[in-house]
Every structure is written in structure tokens, then in C-alpha cells.
PDB file of N, CA and C in Angstrom:
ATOM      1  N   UNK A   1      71.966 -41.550  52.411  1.00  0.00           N
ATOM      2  CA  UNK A   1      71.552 -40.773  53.543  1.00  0.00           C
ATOM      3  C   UNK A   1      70.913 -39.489  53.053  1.00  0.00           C
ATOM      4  N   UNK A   2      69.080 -39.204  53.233  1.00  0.00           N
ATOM      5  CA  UNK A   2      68.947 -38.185  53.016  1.00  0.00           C
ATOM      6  C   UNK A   2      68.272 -37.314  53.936  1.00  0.00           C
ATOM      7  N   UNK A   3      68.061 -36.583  53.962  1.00  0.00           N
ATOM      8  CA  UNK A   3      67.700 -35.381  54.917  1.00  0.00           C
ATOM      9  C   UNK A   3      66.653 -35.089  55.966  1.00  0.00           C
ATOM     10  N   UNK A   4      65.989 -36.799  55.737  1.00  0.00           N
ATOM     11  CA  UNK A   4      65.007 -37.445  56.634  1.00  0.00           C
ATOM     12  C   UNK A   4      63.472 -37.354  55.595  1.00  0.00           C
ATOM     13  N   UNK A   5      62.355 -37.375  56.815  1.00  0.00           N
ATOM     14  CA  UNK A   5      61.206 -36.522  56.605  1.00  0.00           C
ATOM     15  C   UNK A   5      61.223 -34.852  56.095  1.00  0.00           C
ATOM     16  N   UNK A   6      60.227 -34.694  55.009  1.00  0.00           N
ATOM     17  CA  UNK A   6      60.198 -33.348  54.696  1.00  0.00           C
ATOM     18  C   UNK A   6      59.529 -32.294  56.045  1.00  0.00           C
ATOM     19  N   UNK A   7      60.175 -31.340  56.697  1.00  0.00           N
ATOM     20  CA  UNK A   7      59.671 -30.538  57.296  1.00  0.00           C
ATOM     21  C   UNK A   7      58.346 -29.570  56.883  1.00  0.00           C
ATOM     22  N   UNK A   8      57.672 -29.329  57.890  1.00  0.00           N
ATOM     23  CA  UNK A   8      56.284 -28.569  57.349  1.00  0.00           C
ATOM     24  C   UNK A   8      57.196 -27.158  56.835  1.00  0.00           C
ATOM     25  N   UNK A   9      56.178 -26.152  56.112  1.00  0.00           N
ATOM     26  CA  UNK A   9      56.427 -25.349  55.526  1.00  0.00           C
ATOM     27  C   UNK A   9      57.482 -24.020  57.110  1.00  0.00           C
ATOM     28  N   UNK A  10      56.121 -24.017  57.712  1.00  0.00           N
ATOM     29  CA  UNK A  10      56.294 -23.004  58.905  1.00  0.00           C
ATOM     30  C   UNK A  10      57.886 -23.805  59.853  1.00  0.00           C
ATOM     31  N   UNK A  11      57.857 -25.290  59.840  1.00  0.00           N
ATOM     32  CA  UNK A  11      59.348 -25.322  60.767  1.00  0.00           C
ATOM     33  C   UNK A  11      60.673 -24.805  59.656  1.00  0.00           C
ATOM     34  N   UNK A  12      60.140 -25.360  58.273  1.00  0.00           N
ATOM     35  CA  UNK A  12      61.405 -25.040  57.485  1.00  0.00           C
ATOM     36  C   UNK A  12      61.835 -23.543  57.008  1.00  0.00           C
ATOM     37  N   UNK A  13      61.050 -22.817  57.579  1.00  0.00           N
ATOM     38  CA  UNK A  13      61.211 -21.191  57.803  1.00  0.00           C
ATOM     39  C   UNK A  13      61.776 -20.886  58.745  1.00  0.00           C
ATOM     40  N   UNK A  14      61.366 -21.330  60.282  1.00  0.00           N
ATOM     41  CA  UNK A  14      62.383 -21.040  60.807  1.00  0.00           C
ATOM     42  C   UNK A  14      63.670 -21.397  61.522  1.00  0.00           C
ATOM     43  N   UNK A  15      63.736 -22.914  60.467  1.00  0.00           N
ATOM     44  CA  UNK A  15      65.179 -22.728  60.653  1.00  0.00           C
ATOM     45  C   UNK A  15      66.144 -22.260  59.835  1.00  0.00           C
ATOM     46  N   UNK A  16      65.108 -21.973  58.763  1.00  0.00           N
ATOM     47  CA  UNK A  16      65.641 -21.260  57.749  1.00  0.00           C
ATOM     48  C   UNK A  16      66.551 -19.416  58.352  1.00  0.00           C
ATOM     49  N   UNK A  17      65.265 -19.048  58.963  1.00  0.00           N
ATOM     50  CA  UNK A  17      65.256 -17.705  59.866  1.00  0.00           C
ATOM     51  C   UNK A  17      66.548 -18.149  60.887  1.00  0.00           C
ATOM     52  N   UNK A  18      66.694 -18.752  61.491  1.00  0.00           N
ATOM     53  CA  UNK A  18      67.731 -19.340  62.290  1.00  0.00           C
ATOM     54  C   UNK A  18      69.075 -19.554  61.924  1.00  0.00           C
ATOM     55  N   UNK A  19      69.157 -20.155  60.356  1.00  0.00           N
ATOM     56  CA  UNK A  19      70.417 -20.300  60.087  1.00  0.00           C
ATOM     57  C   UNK A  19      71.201 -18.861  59.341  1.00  0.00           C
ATOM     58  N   UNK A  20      70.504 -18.326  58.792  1.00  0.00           N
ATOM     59  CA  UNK A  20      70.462 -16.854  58.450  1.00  0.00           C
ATOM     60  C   UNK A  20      70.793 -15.704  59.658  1.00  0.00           C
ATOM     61  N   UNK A  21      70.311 -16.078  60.390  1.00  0.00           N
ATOM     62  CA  UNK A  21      70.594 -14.818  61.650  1.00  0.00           C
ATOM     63  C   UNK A  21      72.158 -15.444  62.010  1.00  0.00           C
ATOM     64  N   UNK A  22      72.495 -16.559  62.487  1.00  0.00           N
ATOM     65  CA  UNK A  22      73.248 -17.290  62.438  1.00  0.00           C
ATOM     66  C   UNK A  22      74.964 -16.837  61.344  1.00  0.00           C
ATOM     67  N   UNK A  23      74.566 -16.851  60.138  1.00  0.00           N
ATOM     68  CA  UNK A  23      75.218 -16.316  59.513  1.00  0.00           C
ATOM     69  C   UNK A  23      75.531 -15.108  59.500  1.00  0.00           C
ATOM     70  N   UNK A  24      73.999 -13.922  59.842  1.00  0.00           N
ATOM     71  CA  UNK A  24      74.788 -12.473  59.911  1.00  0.00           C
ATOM     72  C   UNK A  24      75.313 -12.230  61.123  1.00  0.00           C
ATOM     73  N   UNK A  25      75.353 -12.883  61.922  1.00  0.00           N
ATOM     74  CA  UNK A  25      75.444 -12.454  63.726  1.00  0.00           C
ATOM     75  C   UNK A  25      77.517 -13.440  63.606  1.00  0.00           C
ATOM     76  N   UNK A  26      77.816 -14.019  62.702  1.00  0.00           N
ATOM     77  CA  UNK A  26      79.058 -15.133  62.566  1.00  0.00           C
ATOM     78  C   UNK A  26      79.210 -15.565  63.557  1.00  0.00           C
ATOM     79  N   UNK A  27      78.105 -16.495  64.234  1.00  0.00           N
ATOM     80  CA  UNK A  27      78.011 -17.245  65.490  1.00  0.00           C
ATOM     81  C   UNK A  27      78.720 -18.428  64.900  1.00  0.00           C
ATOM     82  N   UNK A  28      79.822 -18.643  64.868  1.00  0.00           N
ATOM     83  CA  UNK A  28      80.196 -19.923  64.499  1.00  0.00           C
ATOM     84  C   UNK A  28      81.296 -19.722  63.273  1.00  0.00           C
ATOM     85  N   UNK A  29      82.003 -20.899  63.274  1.00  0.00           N
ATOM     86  CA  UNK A  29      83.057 -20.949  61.954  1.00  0.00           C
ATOM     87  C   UNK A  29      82.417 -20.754  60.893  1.00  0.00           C
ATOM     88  N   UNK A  30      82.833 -20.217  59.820  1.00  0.00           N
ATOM     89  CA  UNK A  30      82.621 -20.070  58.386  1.00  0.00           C
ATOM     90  C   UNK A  30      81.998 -21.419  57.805  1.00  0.00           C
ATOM     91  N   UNK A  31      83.173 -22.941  57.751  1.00  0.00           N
ATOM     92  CA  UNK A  31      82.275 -24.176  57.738  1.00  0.00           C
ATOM     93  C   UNK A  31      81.134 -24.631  58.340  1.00  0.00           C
ATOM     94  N   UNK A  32      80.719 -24.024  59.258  1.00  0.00           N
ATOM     95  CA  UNK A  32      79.326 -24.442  60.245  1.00  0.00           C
ATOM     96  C   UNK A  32      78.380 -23.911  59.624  1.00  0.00           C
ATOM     97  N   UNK A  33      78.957 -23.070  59.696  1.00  0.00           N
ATOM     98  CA  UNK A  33      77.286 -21.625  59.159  1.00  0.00           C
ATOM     99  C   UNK A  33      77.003 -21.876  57.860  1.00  0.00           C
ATOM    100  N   UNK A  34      78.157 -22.476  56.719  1.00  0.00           N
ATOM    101  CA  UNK A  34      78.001 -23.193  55.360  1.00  0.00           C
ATOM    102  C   UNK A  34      77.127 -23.659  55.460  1.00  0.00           C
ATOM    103  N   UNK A  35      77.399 -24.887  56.377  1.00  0.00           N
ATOM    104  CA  UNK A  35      76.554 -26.063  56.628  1.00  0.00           C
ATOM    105  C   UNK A  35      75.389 -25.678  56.828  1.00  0.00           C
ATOM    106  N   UNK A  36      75.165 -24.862  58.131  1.00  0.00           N
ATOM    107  CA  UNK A  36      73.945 -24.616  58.892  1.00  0.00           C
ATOM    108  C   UNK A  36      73.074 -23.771  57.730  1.00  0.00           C
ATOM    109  N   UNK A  37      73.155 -23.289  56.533  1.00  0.00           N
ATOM    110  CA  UNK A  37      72.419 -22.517  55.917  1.00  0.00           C
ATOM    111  C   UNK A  37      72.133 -23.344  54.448  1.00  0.00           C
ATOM    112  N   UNK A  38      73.266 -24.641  54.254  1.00  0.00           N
ATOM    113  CA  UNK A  38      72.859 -25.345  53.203  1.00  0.00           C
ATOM    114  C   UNK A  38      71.905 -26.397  54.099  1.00  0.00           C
ATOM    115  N   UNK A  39      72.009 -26.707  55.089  1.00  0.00           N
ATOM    116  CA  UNK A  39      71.033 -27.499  55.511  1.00  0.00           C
ATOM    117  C   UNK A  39      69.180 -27.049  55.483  1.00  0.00           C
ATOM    118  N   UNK A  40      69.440 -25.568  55.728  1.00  0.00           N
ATOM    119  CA  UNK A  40      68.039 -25.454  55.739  1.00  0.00           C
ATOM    120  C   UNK A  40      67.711 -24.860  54.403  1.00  0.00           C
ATOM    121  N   UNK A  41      68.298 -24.115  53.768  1.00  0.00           N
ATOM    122  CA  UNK A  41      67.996 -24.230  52.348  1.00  0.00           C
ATOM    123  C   UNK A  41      67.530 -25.225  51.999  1.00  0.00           C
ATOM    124  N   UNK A  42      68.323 -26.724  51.479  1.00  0.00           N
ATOM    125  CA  UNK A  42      67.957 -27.907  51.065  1.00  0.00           C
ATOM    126  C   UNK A  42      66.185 -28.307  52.089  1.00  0.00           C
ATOM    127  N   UNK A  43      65.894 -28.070  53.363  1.00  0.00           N
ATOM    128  CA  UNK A  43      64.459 -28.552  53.793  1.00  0.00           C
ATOM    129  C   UNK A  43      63.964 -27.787  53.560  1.00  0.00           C
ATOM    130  N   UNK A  44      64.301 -26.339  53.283  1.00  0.00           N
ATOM    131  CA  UNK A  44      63.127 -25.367  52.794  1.00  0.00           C
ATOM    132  C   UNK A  44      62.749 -25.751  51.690  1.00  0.00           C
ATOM    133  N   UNK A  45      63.531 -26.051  50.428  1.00  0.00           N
ATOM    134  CA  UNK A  45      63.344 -26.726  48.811  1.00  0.00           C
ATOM    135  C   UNK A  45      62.376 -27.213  48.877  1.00  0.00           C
ATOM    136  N   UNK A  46      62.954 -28.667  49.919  1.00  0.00           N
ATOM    137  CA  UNK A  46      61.947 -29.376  50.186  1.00  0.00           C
ATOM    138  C   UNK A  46      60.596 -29.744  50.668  1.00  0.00           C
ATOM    139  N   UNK A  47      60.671 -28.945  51.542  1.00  0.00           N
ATOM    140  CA  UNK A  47      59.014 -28.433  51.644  1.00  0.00           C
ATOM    141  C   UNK A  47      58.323 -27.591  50.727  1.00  0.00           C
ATOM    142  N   UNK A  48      59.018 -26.426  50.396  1.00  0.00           N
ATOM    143  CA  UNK A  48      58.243 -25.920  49.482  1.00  0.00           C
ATOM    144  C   UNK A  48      57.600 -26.974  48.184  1.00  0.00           C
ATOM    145  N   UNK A  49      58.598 -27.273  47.897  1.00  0.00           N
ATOM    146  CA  UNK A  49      58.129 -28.635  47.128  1.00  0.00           C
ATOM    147  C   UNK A  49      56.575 -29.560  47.329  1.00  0.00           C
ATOM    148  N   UNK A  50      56.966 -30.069  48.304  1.00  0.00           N
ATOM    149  CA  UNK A  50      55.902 -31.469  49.264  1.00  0.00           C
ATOM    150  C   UNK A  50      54.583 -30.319  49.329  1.00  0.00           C
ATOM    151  N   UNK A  51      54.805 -28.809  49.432  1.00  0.00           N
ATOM    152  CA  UNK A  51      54.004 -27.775  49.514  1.00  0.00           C
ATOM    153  C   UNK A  51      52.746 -26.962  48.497  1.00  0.00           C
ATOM    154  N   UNK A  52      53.885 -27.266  47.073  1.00  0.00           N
ATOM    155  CA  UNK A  52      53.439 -26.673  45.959  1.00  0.00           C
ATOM    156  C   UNK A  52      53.681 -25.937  46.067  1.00  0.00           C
ATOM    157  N   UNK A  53      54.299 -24.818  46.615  1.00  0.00           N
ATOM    158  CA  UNK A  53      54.369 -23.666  47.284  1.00  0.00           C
ATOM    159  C   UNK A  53      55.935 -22.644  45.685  1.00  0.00           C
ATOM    160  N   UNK A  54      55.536 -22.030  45.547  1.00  0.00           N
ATOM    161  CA  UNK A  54      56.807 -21.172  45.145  1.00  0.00           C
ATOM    162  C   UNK A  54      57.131 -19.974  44.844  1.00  0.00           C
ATOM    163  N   UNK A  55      57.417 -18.755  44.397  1.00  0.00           N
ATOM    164  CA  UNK A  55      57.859 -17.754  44.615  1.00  0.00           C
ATOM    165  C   UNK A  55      58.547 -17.685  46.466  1.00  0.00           C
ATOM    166  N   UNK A  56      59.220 -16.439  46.627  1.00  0.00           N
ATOM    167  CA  UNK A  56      59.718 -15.595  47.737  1.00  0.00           C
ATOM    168  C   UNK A  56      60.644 -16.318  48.111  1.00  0.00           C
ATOM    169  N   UNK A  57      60.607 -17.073  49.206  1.00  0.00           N
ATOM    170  CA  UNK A  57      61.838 -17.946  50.253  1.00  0.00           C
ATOM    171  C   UNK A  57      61.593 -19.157  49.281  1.00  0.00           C
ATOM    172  N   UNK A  58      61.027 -19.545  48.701  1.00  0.00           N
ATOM    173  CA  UNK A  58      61.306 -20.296  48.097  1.00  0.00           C
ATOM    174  C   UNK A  58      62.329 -20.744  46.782  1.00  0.00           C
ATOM    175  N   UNK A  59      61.664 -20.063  46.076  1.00  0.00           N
ATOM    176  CA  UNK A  59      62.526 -19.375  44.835  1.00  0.00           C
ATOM    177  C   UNK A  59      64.137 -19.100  45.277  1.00  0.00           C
ATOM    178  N   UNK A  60      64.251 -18.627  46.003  1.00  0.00           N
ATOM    179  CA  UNK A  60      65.695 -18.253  46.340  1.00  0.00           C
ATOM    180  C   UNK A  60      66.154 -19.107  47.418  1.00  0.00           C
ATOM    181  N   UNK A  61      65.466 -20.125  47.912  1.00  0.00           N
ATOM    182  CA  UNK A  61      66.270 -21.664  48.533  1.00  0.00           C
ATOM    183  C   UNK A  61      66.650 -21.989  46.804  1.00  0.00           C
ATOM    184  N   UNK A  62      65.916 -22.386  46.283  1.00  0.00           N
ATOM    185  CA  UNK A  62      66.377 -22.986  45.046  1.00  0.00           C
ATOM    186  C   UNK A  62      67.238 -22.444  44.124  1.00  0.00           C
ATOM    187  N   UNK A  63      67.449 -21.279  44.144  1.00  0.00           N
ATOM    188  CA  UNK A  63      68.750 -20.683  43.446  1.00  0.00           C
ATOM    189  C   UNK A  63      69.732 -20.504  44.046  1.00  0.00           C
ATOM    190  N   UNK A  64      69.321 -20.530  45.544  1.00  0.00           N
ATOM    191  CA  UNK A  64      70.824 -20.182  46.026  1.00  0.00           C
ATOM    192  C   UNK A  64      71.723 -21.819  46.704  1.00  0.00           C
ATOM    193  N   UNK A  65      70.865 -22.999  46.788  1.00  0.00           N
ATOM    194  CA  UNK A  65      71.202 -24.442  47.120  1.00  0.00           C
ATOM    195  C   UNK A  65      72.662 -24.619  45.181  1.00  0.00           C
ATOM    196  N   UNK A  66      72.296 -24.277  44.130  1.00  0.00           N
ATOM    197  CA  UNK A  66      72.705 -24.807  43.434  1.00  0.00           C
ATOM    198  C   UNK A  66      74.061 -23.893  42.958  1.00  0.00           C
ATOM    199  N   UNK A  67      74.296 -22.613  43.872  1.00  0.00           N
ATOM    200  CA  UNK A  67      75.171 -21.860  43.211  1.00  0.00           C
ATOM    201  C   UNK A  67      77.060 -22.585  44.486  1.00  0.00           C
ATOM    202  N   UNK A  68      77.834 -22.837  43.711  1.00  0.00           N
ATOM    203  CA  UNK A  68      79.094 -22.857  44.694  1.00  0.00           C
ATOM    204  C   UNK A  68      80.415 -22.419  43.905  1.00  0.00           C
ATOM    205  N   UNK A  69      81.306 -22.234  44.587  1.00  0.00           N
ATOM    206  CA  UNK A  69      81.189 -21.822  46.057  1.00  0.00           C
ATOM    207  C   UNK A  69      80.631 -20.843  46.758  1.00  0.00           C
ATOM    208  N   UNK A  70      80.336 -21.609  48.251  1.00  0.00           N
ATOM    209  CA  UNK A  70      79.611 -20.213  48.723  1.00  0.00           C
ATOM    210  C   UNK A  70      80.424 -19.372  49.775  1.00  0.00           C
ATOM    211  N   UNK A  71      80.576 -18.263  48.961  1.00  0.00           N
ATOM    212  CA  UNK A  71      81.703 -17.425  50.224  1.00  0.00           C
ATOM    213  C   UNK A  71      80.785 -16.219  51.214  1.00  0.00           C
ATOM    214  N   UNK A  72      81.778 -15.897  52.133  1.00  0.00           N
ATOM    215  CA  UNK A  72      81.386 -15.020  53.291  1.00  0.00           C
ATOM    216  C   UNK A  72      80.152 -14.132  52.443  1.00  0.00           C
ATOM    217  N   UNK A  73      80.509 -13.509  51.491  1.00  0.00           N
ATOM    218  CA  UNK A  73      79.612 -12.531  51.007  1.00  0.00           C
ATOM    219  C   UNK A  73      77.906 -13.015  50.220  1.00  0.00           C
ATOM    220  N   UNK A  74      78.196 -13.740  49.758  1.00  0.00           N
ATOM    221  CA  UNK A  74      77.064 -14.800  49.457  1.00  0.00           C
ATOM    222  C   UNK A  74      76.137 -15.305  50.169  1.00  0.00           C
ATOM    223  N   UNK A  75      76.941 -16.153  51.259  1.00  0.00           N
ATOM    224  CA  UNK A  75      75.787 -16.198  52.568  1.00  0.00           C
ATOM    225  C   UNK A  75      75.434 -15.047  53.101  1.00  0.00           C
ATOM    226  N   UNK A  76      75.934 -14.148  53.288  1.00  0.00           N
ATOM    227  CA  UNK A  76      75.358 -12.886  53.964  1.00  0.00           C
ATOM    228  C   UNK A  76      74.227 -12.434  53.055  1.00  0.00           C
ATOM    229  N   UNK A  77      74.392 -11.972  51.952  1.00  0.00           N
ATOM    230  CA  UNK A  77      73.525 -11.738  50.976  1.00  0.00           C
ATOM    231  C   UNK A  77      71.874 -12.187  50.920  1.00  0.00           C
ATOM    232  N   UNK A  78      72.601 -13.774  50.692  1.00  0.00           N
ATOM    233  CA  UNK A  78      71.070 -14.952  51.074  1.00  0.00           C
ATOM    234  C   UNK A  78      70.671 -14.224  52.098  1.00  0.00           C
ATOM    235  N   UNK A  79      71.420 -14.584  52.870  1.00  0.00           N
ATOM    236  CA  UNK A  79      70.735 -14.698  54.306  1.00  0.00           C
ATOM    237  C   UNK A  79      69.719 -13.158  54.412  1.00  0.00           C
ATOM    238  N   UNK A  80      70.197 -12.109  53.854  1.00  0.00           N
ATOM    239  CA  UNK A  80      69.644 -11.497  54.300  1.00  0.00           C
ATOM    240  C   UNK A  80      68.073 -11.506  53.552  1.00  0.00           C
ATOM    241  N   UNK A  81      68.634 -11.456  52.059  1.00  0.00           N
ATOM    242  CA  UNK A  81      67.224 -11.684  51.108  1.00  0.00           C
ATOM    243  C   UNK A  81      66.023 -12.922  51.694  1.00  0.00           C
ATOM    244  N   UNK A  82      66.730 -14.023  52.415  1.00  0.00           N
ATOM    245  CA  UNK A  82      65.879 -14.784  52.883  1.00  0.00           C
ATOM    246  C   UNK A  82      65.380 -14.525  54.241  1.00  0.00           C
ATOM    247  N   UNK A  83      65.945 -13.649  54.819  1.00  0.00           N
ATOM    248  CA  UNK A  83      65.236 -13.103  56.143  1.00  0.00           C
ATOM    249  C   UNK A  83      64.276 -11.988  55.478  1.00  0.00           C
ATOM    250  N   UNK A  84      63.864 -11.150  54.596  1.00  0.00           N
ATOM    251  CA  UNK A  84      63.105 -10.350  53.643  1.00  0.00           C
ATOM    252  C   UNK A  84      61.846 -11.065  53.408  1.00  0.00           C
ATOM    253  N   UNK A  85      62.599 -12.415  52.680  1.00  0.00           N
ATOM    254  CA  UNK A  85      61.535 -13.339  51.864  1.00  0.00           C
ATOM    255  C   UNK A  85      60.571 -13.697  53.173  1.00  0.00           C
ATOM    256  N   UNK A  86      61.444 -14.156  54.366  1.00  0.00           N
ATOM    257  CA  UNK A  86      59.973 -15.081  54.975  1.00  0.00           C
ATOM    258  C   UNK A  86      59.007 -14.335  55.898  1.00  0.00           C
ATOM    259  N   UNK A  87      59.630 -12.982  55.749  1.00  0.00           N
ATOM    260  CA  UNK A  87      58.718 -11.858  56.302  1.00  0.00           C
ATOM    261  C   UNK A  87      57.457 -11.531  55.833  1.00  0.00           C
ATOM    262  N   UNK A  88      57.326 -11.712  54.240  1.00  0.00           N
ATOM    263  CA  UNK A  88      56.931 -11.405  53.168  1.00  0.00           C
ATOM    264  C   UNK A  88      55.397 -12.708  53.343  1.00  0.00           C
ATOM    265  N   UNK A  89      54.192 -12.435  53.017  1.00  0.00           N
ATOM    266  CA  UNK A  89      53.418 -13.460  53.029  1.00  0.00           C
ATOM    267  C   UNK A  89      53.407 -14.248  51.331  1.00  0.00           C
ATOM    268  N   UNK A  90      53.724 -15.651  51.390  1.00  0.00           N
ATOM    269  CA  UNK A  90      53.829 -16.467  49.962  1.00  0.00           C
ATOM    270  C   UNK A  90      52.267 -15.999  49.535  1.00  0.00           C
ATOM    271  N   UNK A  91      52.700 -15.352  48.739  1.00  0.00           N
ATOM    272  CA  UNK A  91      51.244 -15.312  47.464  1.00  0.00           C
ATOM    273  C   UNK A  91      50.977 -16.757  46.775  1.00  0.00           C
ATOM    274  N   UNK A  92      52.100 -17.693  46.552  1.00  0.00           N
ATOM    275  CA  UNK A  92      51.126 -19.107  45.921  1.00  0.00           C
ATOM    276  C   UNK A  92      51.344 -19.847  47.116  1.00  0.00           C
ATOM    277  N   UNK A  93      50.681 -19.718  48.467  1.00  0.00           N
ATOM    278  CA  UNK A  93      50.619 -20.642  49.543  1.00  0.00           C
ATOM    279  C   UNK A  93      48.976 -21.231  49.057  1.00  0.00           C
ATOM    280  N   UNK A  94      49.089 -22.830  48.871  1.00  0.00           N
ATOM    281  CA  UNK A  94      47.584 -23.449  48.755  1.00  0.00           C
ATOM    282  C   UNK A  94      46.768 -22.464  50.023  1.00  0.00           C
TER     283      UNK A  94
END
């Protein structure tokens, strides 16, 4: 079972943006918001990928998918650096 179709660049931002607000706002259990922020990490990867795409939100889906455990302070962290990142315009966007 994998994570379907790769999402375009622009949806996997914002659910990226989504699961991040998500996390700083603690709309939800600690396990959800895990979830909800490794989920879009992992389609952001992935698009960036299918994209060519890397530096900013990218770069830091991919460092932060491989680090565990991930505690309260960690996701907050991401989350916030990745709400930074997708503000930011990708300098290697084709």
C-alpha cells in the first residue's frame, strides 16, 4: 500500500501548509497530527521528486520524513520552518 498518485507540486504544499498549521494550532491528538504531518511530508518528497524540484520545503520534507522519534517539539519546529519554506519562492523550480 502506497501513498497513491504523486500529488502536483502546488497541492503537496498545501497540505503540507495544512498539516503544519494543524500541528501549531494542536488541533487534534499528538498521534493524528504525527500522522497528519508524516503524511504530507512523505507527498511533498514525493513530488518534489516527480518535480526535480529541491532546496527549501523540499530539502526539509526529506530530512525531517527520516528523523524518529518525532516529539511535540520537533513537529512544531518543522512545522514552523516548513511554513517559512513554502512562503519562500523554490529557486530550482523547472
Amino acid at each position: 500500500m502506497g501513498l497513491g498518485p504523486v500529488d502536483s507540486y502546488p497541492a503537496a504544499i498545501q497540505q503540507t501548509r495544512q498539516a503544519a498549521e494543524a500541528v501549531l494550532s494542536h488541533a487534534g491528538k499528538e498521534s493524528c497530527l504525527r500522522g497528519k504531518l508524516t503524511n504530507a511530508l512523505l507527498k511533498l518528497s514525493a513530488s518534489c521528486s516527480a518535480a526535480g524540484r529541491q532546496g527549501g520545503a523540499c530539502e526539509l520534507a526529506d530530512r525531517a520524513i527520516v528523523v524518529t522519534p518525532w516529539s511535540v517539539p520537533f513537529m512544531e519546529t518543522t512545522s514552523r520552518a516548513l511554513l517559512d519554506a513554502a512562503e519562500t519562492p523554490d529557486s530550482s523550480a523547472p
